[in-house]
Protein backbone atom coordinates (compact mmCIF):
# COMPACT_ATOMS: atom_id res chain seq x y z
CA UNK A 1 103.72 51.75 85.30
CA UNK A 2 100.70 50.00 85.51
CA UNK A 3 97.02 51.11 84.33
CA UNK A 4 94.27 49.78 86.50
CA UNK A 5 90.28 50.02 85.81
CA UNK A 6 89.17 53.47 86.72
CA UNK A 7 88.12 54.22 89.80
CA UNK A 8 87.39 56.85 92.66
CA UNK A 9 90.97 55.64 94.11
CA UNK A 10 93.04 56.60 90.84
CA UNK A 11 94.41 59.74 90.81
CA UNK A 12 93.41 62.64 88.22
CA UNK A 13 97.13 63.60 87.42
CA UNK A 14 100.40 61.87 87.79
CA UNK A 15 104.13 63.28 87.48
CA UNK A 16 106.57 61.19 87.61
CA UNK A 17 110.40 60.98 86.73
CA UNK A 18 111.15 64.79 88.10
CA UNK A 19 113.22 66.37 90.86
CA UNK A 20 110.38 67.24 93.00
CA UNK A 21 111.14 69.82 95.98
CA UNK A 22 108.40 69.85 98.28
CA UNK A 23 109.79 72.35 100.67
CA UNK A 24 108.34 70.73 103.56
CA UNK A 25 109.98 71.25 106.66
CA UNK A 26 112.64 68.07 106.24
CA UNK A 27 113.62 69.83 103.17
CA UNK A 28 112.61 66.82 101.12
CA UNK A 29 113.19 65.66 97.32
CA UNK A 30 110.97 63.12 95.90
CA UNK A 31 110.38 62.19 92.26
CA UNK A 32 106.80 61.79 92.26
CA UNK A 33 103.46 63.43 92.94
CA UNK A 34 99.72 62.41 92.27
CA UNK A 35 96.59 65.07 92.06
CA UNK A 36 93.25 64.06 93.05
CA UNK A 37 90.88 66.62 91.89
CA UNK A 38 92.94 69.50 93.38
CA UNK A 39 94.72 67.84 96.41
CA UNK A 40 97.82 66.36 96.33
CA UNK A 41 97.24 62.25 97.43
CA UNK A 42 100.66 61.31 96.97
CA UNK A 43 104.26 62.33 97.03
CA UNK A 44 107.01 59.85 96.99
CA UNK A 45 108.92 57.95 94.61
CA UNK A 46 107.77 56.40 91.11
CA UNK A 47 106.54 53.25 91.75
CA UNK A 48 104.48 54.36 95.17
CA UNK A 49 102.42 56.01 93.13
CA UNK A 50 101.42 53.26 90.81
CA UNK A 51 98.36 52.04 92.61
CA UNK A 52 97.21 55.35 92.04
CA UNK A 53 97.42 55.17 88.29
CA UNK A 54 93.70 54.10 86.55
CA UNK A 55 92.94 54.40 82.73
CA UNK A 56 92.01 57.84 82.42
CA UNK A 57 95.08 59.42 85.12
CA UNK A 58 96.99 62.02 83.12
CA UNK A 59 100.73 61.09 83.15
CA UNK A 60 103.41 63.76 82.76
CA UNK A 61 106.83 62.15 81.91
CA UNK A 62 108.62 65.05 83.84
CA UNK A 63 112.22 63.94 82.41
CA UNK A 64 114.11 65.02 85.19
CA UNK A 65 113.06 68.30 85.39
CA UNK A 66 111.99 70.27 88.84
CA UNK A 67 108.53 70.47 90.32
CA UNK A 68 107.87 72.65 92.99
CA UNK A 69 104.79 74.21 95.04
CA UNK A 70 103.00 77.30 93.51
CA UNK A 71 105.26 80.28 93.29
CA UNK A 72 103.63 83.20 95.39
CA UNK A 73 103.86 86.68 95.03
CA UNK A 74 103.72 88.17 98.19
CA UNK A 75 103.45 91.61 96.99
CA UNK A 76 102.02 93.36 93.49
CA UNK A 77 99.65 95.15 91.87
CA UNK A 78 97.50 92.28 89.38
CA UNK A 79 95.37 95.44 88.50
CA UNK A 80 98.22 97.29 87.12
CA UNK A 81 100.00 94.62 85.94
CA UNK A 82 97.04 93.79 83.51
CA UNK A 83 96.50 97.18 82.35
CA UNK A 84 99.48 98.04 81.52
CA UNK A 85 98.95 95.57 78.85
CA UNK A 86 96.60 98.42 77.58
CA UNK A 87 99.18 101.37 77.69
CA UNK A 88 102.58 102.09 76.28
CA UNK A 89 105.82 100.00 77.51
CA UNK A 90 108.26 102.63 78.40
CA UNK A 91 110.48 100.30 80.51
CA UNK A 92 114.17 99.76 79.84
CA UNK A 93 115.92 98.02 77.52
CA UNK A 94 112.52 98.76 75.72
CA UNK A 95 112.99 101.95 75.77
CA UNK A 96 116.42 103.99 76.10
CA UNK A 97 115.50 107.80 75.50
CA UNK A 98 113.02 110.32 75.29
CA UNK A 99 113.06 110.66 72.14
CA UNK A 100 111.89 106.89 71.63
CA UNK A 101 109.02 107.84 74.48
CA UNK A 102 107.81 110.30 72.04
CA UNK A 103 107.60 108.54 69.87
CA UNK A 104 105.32 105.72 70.71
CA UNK A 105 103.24 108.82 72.22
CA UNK A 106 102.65 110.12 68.61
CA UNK A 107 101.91 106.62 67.35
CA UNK A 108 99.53 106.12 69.93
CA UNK A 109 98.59 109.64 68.95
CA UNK A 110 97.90 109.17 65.69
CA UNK A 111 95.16 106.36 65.97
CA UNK A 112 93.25 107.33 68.89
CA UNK A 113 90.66 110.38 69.17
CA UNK A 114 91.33 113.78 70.42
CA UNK A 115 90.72 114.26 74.06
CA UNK A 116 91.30 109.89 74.57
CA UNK A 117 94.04 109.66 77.35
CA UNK A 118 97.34 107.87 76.57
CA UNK A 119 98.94 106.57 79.40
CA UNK A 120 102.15 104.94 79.39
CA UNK A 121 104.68 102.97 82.09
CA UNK A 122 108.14 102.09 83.64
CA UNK A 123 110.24 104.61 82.16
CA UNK A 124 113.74 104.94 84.54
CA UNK A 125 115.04 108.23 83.98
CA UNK A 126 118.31 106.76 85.06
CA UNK A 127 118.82 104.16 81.98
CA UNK A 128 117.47 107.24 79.78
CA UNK A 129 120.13 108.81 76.99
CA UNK A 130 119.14 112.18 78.35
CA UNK A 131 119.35 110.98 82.36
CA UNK A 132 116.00 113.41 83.21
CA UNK A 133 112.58 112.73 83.85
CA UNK A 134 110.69 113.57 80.76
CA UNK A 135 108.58 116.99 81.29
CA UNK A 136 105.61 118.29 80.28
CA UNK A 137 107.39 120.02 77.48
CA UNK A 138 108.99 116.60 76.21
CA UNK A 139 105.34 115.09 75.55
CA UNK A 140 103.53 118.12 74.68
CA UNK A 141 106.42 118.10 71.26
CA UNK A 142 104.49 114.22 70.99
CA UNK A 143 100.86 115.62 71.49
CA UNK A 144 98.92 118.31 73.06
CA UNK A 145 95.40 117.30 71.51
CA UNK A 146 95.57 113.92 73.91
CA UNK A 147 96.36 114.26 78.15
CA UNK A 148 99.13 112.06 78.36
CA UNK A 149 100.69 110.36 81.55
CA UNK A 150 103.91 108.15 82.01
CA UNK A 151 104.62 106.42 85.02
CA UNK A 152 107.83 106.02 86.40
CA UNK A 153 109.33 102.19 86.44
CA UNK A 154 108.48 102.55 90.99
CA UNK A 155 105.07 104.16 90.83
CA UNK A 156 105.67 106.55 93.12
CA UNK A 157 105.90 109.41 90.14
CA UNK A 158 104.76 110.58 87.00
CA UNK A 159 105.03 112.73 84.06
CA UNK A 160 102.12 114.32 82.26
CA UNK A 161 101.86 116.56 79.22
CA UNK A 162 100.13 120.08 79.39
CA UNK A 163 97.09 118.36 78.44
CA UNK A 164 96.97 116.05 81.22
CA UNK A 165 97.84 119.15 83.64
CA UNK A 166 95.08 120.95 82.60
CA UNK A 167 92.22 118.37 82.73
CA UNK A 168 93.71 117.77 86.36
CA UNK A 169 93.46 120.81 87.29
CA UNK A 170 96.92 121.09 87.99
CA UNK A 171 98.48 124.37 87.27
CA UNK A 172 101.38 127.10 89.31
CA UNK A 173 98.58 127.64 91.70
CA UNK A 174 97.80 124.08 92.87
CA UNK A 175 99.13 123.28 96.06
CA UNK A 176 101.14 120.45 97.24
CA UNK A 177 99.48 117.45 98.42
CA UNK A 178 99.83 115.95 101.57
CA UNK A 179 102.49 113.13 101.34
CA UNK A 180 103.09 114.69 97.77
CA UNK A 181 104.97 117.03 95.66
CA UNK A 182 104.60 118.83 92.15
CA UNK A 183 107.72 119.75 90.74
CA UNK A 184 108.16 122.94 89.59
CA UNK A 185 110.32 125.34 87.04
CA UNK A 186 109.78 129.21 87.50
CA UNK A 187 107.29 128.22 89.60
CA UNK A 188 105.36 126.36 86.77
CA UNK A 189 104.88 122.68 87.14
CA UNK A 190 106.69 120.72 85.20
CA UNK A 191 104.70 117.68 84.63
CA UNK A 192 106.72 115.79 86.89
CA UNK A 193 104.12 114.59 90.52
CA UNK A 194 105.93 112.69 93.25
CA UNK A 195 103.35 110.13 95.80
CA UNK A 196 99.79 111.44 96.37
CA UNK A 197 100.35 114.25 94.00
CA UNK A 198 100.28 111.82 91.40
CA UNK A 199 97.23 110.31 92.31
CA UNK A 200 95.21 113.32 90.35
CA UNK A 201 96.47 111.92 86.77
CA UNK A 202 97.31 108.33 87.67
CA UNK A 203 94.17 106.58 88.09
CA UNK A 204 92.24 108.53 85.61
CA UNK A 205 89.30 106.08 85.23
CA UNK A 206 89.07 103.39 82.99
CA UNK A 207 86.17 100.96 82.05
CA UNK A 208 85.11 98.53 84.39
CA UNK A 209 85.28 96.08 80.56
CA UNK A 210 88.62 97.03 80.29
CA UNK A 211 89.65 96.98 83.94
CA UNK A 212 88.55 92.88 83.12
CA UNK A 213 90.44 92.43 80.58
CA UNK A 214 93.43 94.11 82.31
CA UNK A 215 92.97 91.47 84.77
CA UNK A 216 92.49 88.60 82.64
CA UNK A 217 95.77 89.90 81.24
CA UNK A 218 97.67 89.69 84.58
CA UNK A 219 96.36 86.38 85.16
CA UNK A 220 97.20 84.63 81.76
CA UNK A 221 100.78 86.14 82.42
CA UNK A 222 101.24 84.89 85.77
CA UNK A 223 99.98 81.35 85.15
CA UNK A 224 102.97 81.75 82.19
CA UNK A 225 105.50 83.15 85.20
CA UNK A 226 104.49 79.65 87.20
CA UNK A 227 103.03 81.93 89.68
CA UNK A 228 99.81 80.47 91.21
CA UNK A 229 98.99 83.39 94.43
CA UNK A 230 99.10 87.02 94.91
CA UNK A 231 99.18 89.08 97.53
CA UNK A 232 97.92 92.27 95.93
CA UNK A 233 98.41 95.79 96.77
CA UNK A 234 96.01 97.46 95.58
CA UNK A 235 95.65 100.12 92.64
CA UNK A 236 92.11 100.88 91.24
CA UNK A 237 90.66 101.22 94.97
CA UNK A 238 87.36 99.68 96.05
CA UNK A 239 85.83 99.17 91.86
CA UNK A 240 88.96 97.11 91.50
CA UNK A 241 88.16 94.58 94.40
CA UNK A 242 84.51 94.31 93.01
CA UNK A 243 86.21 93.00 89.75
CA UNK A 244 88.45 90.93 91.26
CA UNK A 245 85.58 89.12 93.55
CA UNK A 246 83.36 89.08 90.28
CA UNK A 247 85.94 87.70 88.02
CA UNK A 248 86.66 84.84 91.01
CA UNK A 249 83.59 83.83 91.63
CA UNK A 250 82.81 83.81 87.63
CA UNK A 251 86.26 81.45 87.17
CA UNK A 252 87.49 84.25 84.78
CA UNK A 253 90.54 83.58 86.29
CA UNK A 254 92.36 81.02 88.28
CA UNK A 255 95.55 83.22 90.33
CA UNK A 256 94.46 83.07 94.17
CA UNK A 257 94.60 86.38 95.31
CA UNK A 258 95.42 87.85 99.11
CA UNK A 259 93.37 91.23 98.64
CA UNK A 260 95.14 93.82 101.05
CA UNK A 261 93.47 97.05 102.84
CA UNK A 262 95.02 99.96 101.31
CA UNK A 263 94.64 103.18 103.53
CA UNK A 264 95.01 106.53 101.81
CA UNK A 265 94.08 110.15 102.96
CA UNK A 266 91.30 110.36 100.14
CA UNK A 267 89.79 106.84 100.52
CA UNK A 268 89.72 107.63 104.75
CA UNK A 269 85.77 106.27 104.77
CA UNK A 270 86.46 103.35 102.87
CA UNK A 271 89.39 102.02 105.26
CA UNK A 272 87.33 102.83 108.21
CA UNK A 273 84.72 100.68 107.16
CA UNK A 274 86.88 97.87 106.29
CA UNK A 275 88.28 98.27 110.25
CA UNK A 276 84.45 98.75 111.51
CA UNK A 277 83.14 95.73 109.15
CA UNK A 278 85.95 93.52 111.27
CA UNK A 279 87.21 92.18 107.76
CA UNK A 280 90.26 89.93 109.10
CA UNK A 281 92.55 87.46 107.56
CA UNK A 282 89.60 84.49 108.34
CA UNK A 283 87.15 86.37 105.51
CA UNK A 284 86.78 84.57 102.04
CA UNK A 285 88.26 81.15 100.91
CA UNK A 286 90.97 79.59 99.29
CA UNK A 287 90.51 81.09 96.12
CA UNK A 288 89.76 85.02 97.47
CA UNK A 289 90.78 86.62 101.01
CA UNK A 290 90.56 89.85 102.44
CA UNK A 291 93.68 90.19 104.40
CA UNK A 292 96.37 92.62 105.69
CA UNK A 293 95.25 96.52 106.85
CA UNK A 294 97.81 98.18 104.74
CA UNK A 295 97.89 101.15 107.19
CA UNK A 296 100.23 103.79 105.04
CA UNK A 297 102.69 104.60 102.39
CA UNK A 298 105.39 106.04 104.41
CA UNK A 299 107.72 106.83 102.18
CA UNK A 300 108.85 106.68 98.87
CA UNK A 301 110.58 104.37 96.56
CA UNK A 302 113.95 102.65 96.85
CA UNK A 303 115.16 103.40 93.39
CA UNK A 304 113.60 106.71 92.27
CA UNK A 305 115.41 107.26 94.99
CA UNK A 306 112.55 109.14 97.52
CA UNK A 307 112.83 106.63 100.66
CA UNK A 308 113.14 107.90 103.90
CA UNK A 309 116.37 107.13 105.28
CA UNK A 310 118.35 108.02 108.27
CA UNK A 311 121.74 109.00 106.61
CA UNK A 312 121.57 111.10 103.54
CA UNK A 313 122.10 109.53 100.01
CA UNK A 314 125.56 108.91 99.20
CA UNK A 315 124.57 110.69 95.84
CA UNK A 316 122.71 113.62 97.50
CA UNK A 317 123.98 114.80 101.22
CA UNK A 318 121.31 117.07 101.09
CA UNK A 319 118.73 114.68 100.82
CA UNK A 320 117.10 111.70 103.15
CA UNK A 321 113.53 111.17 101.15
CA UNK A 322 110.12 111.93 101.89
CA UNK A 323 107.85 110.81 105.13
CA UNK A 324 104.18 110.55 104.11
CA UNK A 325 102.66 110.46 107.07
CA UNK A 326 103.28 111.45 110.81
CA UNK A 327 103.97 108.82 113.05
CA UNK A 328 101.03 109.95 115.72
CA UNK A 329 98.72 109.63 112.44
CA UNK A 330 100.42 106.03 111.69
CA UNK A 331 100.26 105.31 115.28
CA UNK A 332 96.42 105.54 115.11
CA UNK A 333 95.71 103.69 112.62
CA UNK A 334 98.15 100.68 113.37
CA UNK A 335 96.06 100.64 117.13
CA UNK A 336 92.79 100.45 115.12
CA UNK A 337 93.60 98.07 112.53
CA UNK A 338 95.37 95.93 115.51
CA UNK A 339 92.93 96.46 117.92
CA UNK A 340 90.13 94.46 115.60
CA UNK A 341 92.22 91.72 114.68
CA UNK A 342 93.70 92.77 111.40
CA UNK A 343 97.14 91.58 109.96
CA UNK A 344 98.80 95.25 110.08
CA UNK A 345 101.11 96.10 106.83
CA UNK A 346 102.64 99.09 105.66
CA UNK A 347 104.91 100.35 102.72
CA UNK A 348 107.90 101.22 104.84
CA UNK A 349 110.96 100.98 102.08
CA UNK A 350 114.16 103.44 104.00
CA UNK A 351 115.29 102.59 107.52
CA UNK A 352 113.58 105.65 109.16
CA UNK A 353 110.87 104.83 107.57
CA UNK A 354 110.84 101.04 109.34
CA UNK A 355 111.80 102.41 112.45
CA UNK A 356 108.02 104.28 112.32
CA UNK A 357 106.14 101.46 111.44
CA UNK A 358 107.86 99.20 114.48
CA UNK A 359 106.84 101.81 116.98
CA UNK A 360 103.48 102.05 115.55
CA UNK A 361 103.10 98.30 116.33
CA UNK A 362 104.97 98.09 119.51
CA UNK A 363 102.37 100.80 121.00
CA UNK A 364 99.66 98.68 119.40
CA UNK A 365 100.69 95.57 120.62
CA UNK A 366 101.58 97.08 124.45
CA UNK A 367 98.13 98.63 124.11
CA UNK A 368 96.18 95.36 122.85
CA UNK A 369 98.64 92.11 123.41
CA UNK A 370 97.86 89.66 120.47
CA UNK A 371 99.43 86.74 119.68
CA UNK A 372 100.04 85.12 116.10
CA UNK A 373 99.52 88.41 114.41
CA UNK A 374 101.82 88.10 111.72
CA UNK A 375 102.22 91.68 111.02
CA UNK A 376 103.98 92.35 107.57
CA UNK A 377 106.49 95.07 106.46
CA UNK A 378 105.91 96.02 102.57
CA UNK A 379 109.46 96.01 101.13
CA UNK A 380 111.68 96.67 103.98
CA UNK A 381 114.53 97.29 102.45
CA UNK A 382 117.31 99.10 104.34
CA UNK A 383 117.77 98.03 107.78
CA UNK A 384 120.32 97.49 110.45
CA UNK A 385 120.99 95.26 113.38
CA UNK A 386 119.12 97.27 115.95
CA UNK A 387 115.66 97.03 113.36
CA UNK A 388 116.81 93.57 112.70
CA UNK A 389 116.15 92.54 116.50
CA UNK A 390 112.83 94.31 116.85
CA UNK A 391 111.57 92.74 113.14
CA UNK A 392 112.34 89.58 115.16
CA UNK A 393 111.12 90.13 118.11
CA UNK A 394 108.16 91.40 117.22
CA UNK A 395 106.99 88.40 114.57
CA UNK A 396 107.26 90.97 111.61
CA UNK A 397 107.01 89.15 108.25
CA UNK A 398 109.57 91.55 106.09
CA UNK A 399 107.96 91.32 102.10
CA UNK A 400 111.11 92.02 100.02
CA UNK A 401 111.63 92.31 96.82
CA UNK A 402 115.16 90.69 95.77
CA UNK A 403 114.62 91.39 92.00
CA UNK A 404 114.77 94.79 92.48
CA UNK A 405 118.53 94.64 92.88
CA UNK A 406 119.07 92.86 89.18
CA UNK A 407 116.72 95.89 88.12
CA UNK A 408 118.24 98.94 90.22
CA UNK A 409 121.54 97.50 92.09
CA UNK A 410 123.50 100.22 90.55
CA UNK A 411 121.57 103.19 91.60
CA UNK A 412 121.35 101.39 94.94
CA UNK A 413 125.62 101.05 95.34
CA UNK A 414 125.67 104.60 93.98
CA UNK A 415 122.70 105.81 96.12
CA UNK A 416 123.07 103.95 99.69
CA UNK A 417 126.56 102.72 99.14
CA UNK A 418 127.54 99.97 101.83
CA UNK A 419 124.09 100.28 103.28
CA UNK A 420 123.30 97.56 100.53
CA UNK A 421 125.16 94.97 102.63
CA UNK A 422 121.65 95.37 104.64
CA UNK A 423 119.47 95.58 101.90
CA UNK A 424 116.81 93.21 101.31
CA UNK A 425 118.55 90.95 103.55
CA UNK A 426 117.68 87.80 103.12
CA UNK A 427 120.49 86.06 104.51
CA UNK A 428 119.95 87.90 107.36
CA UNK A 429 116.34 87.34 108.09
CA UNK A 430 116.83 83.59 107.82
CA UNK A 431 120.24 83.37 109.92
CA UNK A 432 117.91 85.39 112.95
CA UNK A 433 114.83 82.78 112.47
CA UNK A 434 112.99 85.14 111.08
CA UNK A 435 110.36 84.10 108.10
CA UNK A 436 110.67 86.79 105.06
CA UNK A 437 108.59 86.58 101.98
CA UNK A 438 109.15 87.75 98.75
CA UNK A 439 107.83 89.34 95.55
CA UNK A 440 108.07 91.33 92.68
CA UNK A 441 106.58 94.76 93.28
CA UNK A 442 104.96 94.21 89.80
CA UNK A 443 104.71 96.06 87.35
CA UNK A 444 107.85 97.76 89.39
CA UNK A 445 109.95 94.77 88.00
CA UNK A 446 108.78 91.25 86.57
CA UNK A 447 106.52 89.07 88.12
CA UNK A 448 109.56 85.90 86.80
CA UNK A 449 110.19 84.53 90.55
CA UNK A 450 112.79 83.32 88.63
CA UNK A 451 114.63 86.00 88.44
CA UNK A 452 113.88 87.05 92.37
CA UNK A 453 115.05 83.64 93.10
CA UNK A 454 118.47 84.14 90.62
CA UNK A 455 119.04 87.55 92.31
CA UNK A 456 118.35 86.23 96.19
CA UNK A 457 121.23 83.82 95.30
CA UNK A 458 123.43 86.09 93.26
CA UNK A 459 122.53 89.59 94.56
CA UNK A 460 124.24 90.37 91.42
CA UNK A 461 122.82 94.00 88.93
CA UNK A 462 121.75 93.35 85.41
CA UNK A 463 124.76 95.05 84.26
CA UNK A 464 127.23 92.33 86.46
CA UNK A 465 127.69 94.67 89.90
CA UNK A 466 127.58 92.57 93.41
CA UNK A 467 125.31 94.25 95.80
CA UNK A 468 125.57 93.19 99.16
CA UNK A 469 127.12 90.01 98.81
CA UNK A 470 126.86 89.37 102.96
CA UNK A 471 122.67 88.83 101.95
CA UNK A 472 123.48 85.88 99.59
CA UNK A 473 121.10 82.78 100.53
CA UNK A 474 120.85 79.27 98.64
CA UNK A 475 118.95 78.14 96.12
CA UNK A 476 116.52 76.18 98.56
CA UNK A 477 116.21 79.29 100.90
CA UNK A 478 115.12 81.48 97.69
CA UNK A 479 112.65 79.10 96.91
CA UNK A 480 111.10 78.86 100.67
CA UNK A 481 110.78 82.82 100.11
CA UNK A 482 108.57 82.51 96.71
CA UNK A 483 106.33 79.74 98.67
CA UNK A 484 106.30 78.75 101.79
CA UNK A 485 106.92 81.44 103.27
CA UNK A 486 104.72 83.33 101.45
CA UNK A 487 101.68 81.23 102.09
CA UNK A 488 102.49 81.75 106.14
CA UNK A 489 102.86 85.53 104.81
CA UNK A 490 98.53 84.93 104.51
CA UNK A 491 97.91 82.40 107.49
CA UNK A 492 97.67 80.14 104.73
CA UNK A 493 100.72 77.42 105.50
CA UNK A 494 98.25 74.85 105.88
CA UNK A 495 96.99 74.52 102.74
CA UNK A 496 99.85 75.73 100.19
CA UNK A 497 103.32 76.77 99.66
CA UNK A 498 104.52 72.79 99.72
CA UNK A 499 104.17 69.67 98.11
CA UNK A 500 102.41 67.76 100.76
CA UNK A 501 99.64 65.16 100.97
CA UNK A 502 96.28 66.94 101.38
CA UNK A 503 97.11 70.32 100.39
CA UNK A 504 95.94 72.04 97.30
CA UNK A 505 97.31 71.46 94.23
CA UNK A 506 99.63 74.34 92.97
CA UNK A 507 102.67 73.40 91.25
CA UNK A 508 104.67 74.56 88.42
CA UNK A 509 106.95 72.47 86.46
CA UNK A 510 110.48 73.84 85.23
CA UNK A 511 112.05 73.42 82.16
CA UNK A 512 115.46 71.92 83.84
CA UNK A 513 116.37 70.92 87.46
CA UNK A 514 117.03 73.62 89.50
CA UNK A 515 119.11 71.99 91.95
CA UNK A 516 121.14 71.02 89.52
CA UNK A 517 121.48 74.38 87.81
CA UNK A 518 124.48 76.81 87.85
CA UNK A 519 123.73 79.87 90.08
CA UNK A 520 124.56 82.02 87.45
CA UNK A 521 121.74 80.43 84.97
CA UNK A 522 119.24 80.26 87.39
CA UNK A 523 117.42 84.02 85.43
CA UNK A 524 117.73 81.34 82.19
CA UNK A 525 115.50 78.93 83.99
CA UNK A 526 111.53 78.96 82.06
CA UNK A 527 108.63 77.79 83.43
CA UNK A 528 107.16 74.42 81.49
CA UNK A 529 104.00 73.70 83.28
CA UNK A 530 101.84 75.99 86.18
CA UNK A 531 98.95 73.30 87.76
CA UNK A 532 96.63 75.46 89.91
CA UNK A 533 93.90 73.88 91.69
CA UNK A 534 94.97 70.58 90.28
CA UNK A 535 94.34 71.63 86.61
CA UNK A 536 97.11 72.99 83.88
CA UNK A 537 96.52 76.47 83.40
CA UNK A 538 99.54 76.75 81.44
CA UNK A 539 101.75 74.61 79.29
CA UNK A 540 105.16 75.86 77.39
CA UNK A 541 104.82 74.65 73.39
């Protein structure tokens, strides 16, 4: 390749020598890109780009290896992701009992202050020895001189000490919430809050230092994951968006982030002025946007299992999951958020669940016709033909979150049985022209697209179970849903989610060919290189 005299027409960053899938709408594979500050100025094959090579262009001798857009995570939680860096792992095959929970509670114990909360995440009673949720009982035997609260691996529960009760003001007198539920034994809690009931231990405050580091945290481990864009849901409510627009605008970090609306009963002022302020997809730039009107949590989680489904659970006949919210309550705020131009989301995971959220939006939409809304469904995972024709229909973006059956796909065949031949169904959505995006959920599961992608293809458990084998897509289909897609998931198709000439320059590097791979090593599959903004924020050693 030939080195010319520098010059404003050399490109900053060459890679050459790869398997590069731009996922551009011909579906094309090229071997070559060049980066010019941080647009892409060339893709093609080696020796087009050449003319674009001056004495100080960075070459990358890609060795065959696959270079694709920007992963993007349509859907997680950076805040959480990042502080849970700060807290106790509690996730399987990390941990496997209670006993090992307890543990790391009395080593955290044993260094910390009297009175300093412990908090700890994504335990699954499910993959624990004892198959309970740990009680308030359990971690009081750890500590009762710290409040102590453990998440559950969805985030839709958690389990507190007596400590943690107490300083909560939780006790056999404290009612239900609305949308929530404290469990109860002899009409004592037992530590155990489902939903909003939750939210009274869950966000106990932390520093806004430490909340900054969290999220320096999430952002070193994403750039690792090849994962250059968020859509986040939210989690530390309105001081968590302050850090996020002071750590962007102080390049503390370099993820893009999609910052989404998040209604809630107890933050009712601070939604309403969102709507009133008119804060729309078009607000912030390339690095920052305000984006969708996440109108509800409507029901629960997919795996704990509390979603709201129309048939009962094929483990439980007695049960169909909980409904948050009433659908003349979700009905308003769908019209409001719609009626000022907002991208309208909501966490709709069970089939009953969906079928609220698409009349919410039909009344909205036969109220105030819009075009191009792009409305969004958070998760969406159980459906069936007839919600299959409206999600169409309607120009719903379903978010799913394939990983989730590598992490859970047993529970699910043992919870929904053949309903899983419609869940997360990806196949499905593509096959009816319908664009889907997807995500992790993290820290629900991990924020590896590689493993979403490996699962999409495979829709095979970690322990080797098939789980709706009908939703299988390819490997290039899997990939559309981690970019593409996702960009056009935040009105942002134009200037991400593919390799193209004049768009920004996101990319990660793999550590083999993906096109070449073996489905069934696709989860094996490591990130080498993540370019955001045309610079390497990450490099594998």
């Amino acid at each position: 390749m030939n080195n010319g005299i520098w010059s404003d027409k050399y490109a900053d960053l060459v890679f050459y020598n790869g398997e590069v899938i731009t996922v551009n709408q011909a579906y094309e594979i090229h071997h070559a890109v060049a980066v010019k500050g941080n647009k892409i100025v060339y893709i093609g094959n080696n020796s087009g780009a050449d003319g674009l090579i001056g004495s100080n262009t960075q070459l990358i001798d890609l060795h065959g290896r696959s270079l694709l857009p920007g992963f993007i995570d349509s859907h997680l939680h950076i805040m959480e992701t990042g502080m849970n860096e700060l807290g106790i792992n509690c996730s399987f095959p990390e941990v496997t009992s209670i006993e090992e929970i307890k543990s790391k509670i009395k080593k955290a114990a044993s260094v910390l202050p009297p009175g300093v909360w412990i908090k700890g995440w994504g335990y699954d009673h499910t993959r624990l020895k004892e198959m309970k949720h740990p009680d308030r009982w359990d971690l009081d035997e750890a500590t009762t001189t710290h409040p102590v609260v453990i998440s559950r691996v969805c985030g839709h529960m958690v389990t507190c000490n007596s400590r943690a009760l107490e300083i909560s003001g939780i006790n056999e007198n404290t009612a239900d919430s609305k949308g929530g539920k404290i469990e109860r034994f002899d009409g004592k809690p037992t530590g155990l809050l489902y939903e909003s009931a939750s939210a009274k231990v869950k966000n106990k405050p932390y520093t806004q230092d430490e909340l900054m580091e969290g999220l320096k945290f999430a952002d070193r481990k994403l750039s690792r994951m090849g994962v250059t864009s968020v859509h986040d849901a939210g989690g530390y409510g309105a001081l968590q968006n302050r850090i996020i627009q002071e750590a962007v605008a102080g390049d503390k970090i370099n993820t893009r982030i999609y910052i989404m609306a998040l209604s809630l009963p107890q933050n009712k002022g601070s939604h309403e002025g969102f709507l009133n302020a008119g804060i729309g997809k078009d607000v912030g730039n390339s690095k920052l946007k305000f984006g969708a009107f996440k109108a509800a949590f409507i029901d629960g989680s997919s795996s704990a299992p509390t979603a709201a489904v129309k048939e009962p659970y094929r483990s439980n006949p007695a049960d169909r999951g909980m409904i948050n919210i009433t659908q003349d309550e979700l009905n308003d705020l769908c019209l409001k958020a719609h009626k000022v131009g907002c991208q309208v989301t909501a966490h709709a995971v069970g089939d009953q669940a969906i079928e609220m959220f698409l009349n919410a939006i039909e009344l909205a939409q036969k109220t105030y016709p819009k075009k191009n809304c792009r409305h969004r469904i958070e998760h969406c995972a159980i459906i069936d033909l007839k919600i299959l024709e409206r999600i169409k229909k309607m120009g719903i973006i379903p978010v799913s979150q394939p990983a989730f059956l590598y992490y859970f796909g047993d529970g699910y065949i043992q919870n929904y049985g053949s309903r899983t031949d419609y869940m997360f169904a990806c196949r499905s959505y593509k096959e009816s022209g319908i664009i889907s995006a997807a995500s992790s959920d993290c820290p629900v599961s991990s924020p590896d697209p590689l493993i979403g992608i490996h699962t999409a293809v495979n829709r095979e458990s970690m322990e080797g179970k098939i789980v709706g084998s009908k939703q299988k897509v390819n490997i290039m289909d899997a990939i559309r849903m981690y970019t593409i897609n996702g960009a056009y998931a935040s009105f942002e198709e134009h200037v991400k989610g593919s390799l193209e000439v004049g768009k920004l320059a996101d990319m990660v590097v793999l550590s083999e060919p993906i096109m070449k791979s073996t489905l069934d090593k696709i989860k094996n599959i490591k990130v080498h290189t993540t370019v955001i903004d045309g610079k390497i924020t990450y490099c594998r050693k």
